[in-house]
C-alpha atoms as a PDB file:
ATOM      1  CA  UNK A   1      -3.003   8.757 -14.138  1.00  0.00           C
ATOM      2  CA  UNK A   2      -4.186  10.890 -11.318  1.00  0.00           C
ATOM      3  CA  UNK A   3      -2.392  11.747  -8.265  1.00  0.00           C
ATOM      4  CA  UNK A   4      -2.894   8.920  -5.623  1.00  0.00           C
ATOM      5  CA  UNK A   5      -5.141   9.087  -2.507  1.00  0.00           C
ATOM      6  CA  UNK A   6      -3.593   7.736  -0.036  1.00  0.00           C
ATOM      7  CA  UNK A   7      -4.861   5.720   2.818  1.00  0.00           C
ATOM      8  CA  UNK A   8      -2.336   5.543   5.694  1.00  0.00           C
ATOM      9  CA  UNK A   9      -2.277   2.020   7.227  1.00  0.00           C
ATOM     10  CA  UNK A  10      -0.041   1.907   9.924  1.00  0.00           C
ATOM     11  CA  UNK A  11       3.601   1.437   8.641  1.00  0.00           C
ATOM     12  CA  UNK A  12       2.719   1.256   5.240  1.00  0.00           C
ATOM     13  CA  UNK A  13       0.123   2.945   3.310  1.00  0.00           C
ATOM     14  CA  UNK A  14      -2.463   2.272   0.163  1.00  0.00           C
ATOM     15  CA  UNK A  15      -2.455   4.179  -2.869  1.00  0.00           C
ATOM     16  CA  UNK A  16      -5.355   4.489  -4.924  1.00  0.00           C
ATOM     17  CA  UNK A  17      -5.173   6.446  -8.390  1.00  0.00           C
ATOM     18  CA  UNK A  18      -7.481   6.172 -11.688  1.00  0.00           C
ATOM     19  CA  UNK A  19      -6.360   6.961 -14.979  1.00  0.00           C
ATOM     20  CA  UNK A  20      -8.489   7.948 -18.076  1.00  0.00           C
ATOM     21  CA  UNK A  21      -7.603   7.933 -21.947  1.00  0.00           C
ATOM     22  CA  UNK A  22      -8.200   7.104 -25.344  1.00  0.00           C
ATOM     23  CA  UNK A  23      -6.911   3.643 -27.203  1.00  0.00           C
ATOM     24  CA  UNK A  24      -6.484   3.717 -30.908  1.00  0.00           C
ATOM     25  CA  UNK A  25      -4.632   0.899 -33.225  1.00  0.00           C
ATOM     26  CA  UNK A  26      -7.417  -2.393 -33.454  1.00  0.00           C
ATOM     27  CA  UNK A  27     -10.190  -0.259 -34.809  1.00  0.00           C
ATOM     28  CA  UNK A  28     -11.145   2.337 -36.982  1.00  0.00           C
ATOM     29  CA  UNK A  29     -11.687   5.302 -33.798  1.00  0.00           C
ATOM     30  CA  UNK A  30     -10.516   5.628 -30.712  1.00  0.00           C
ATOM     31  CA  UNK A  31     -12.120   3.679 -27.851  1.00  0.00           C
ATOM     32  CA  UNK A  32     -12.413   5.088 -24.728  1.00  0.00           C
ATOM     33  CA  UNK A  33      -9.826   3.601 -21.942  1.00  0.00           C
ATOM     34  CA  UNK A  34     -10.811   3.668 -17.781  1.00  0.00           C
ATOM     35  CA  UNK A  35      -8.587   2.340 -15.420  1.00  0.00           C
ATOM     36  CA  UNK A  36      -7.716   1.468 -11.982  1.00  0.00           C
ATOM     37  CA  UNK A  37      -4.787   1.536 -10.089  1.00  0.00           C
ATOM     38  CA  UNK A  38      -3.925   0.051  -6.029  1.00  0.00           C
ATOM     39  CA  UNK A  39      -0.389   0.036  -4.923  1.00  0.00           C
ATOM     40  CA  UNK A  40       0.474  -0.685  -1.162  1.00  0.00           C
ATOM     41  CA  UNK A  41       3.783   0.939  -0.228  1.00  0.00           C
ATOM     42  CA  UNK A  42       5.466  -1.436   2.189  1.00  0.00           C
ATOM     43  CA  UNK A  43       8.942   0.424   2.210  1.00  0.00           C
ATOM     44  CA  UNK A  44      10.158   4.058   1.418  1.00  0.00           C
ATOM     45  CA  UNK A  45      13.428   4.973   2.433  1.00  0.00           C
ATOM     46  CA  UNK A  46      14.076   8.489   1.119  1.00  0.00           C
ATOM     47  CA  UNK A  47      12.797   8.479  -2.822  1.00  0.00           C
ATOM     48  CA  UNK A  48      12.789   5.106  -2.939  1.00  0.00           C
ATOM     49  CA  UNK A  49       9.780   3.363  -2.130  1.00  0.00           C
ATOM     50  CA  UNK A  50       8.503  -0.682  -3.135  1.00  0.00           C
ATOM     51  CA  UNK A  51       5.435  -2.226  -3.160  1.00  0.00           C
ATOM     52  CA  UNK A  52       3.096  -4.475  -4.348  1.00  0.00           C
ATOM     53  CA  UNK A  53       0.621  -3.064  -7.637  1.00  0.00           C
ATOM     54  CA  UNK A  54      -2.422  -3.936  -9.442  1.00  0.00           C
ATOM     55  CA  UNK A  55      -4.475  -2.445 -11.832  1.00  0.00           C
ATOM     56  CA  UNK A  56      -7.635  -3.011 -13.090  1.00  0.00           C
ATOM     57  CA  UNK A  57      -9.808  -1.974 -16.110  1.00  0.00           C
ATOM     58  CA  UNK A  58     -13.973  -2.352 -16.945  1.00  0.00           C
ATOM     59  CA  UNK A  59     -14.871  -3.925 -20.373  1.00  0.00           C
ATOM     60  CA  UNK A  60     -17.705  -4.191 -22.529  1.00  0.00           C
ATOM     61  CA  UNK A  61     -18.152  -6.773 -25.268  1.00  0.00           C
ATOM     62  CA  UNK A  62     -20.932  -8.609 -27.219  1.00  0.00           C
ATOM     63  CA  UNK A  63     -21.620 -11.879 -26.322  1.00  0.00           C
ATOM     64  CA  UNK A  64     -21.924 -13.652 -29.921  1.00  0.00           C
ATOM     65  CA  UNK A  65     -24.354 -16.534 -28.705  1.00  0.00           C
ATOM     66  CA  UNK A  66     -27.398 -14.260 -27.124  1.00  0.00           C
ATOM     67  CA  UNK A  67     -25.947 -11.390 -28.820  1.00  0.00           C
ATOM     68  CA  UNK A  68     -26.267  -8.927 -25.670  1.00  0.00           C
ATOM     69  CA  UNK A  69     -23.559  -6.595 -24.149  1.00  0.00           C
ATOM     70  CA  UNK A  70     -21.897  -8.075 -21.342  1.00  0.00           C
ATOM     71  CA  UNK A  71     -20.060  -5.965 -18.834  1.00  0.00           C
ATOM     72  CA  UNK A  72     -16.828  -7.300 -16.474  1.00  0.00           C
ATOM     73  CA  UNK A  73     -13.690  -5.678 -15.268  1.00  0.00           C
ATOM     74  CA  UNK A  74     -10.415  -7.391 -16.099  1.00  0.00           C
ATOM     75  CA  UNK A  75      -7.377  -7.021 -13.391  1.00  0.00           C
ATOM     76  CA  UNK A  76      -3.562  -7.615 -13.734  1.00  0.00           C
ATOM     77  CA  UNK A  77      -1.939 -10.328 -11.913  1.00  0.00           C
ATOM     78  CA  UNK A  78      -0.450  -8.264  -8.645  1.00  0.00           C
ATOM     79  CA  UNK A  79       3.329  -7.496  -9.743  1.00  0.00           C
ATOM     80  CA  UNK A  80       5.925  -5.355  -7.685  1.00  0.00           C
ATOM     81  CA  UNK A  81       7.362  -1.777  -7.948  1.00  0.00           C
ATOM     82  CA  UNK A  82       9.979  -0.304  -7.491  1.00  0.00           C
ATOM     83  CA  UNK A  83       9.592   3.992  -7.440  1.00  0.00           C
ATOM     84  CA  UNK A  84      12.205   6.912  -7.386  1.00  0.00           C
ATOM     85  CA  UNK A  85      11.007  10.415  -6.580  1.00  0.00           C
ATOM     86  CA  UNK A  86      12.914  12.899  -8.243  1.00  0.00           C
END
């Protein structure tokens, strides 16, 4: 994961990151792993901070009835977090 870049928003701000990576274990080689990360921080109160997070991360895979690549980007269900800076 990269540091974030932060967009100040008043109050609270928006964190953007990306992370990049290799995933191994359902084939024979490693496939290549892109992600996404936004987090808005709605409260920080010394090295705590909460917010609301979502990643998200592109996929390609073969459609088996016209047998053509087919590109989309899969995203997590918006959870919240909870962060301590040490």
């Amino acid at each position: 994961m990269t540091h974030p870049y932060v967009v100040p928003l008043g109050p609270v701000s928006l964190e953007l990151s990306l992370s990049l990576g290799l995933v191994s274990g359902y084939q024979d080689y490693p496939v290549p792993l892109l992600g996404a990360q936004a987090r808005l921080d709605l409260y920080q109160s010394g090295p705590w901070n909460a917010g609301i997070e979502m990643a998200a991360m592109p996929y390609i895979a073969k459609d088996s009835a016209t047998n053509k690549n087919k590109f989309g980007v899969v995203g997590t269900t918006p959870f919240l977090s909870v962060r301590y800076h040490f």
